[in-house]
Protein backbone atom coordinates (compact mmCIF):
# COMPACT_ATOMS: atom_id res chain seq x y z
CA UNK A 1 0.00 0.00 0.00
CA UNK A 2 2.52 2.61 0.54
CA UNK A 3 4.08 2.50 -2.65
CA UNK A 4 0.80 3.07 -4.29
CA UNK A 5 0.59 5.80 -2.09
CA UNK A 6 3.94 7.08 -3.20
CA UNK A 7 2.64 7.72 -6.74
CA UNK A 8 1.39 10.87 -7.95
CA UNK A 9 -1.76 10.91 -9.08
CA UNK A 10 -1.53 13.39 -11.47
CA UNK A 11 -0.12 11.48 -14.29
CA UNK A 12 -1.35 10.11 -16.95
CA UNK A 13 -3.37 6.73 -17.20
CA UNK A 14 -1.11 4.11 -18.18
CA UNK A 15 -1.65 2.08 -20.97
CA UNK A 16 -4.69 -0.23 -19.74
CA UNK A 17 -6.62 4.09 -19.85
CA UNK A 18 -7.08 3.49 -15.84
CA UNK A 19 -6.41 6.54 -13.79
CA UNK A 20 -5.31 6.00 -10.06
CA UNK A 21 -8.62 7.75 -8.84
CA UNK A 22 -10.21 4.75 -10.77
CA UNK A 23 -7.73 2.57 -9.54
CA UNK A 24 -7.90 3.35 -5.75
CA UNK A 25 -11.87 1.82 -6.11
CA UNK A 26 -11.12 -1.37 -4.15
CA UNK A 27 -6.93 -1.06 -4.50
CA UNK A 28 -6.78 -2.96 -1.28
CA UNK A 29 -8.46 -6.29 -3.20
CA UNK A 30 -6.68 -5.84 -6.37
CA UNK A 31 -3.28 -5.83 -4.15
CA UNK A 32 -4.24 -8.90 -2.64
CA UNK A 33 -5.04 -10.84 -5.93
CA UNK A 34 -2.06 -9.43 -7.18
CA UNK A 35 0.39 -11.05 -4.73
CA UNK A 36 -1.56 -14.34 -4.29
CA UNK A 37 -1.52 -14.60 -8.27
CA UNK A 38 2.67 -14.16 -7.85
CA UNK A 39 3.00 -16.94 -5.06
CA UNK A 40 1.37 -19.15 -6.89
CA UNK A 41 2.73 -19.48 -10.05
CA UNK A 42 5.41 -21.83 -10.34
CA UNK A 43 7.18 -20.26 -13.37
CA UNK A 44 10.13 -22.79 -14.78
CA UNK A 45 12.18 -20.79 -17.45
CA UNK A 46 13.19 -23.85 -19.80
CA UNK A 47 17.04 -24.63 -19.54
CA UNK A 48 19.45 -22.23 -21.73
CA UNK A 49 20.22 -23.85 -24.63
CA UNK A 50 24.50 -24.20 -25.55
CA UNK A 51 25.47 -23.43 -28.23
C-alpha cells in the first residue's frame, strides 16, 4: 500500500486508460489478488540452450 501511495496521481493513465482515482476503487483487493496470483505461479524458465 505505501508505494501506491507514493505515486502521484496526477499522471497520466497508463496504458490499460485506468487513472489512479479509478484505480484506488477497491486497491486494497486488487493488491491482494495481485500477490496471491505471484505466489502461486510456479514459473520454470526452460534450460538455456549451448550453443
Amino acid at each position: 500500500m505505501d508505494s501506491f501511495e507514493a505515486q502521484p496521481g496526477n499522471k497520466a493513465a497508463g496504458t490499460d486508460k485506468v487513472s489512479k482515482a479509478e484505480y484506488a476503487q477497491g486497491v486494497e483487493e486488487r493488491i491482494k489478488a495481485l500477490s496471491a496470483g505471484r505466489r502461486s505461479l510456479n514459473y520454470r524458465p526452460q534450460p538455456v540452450r549451448r550453443v
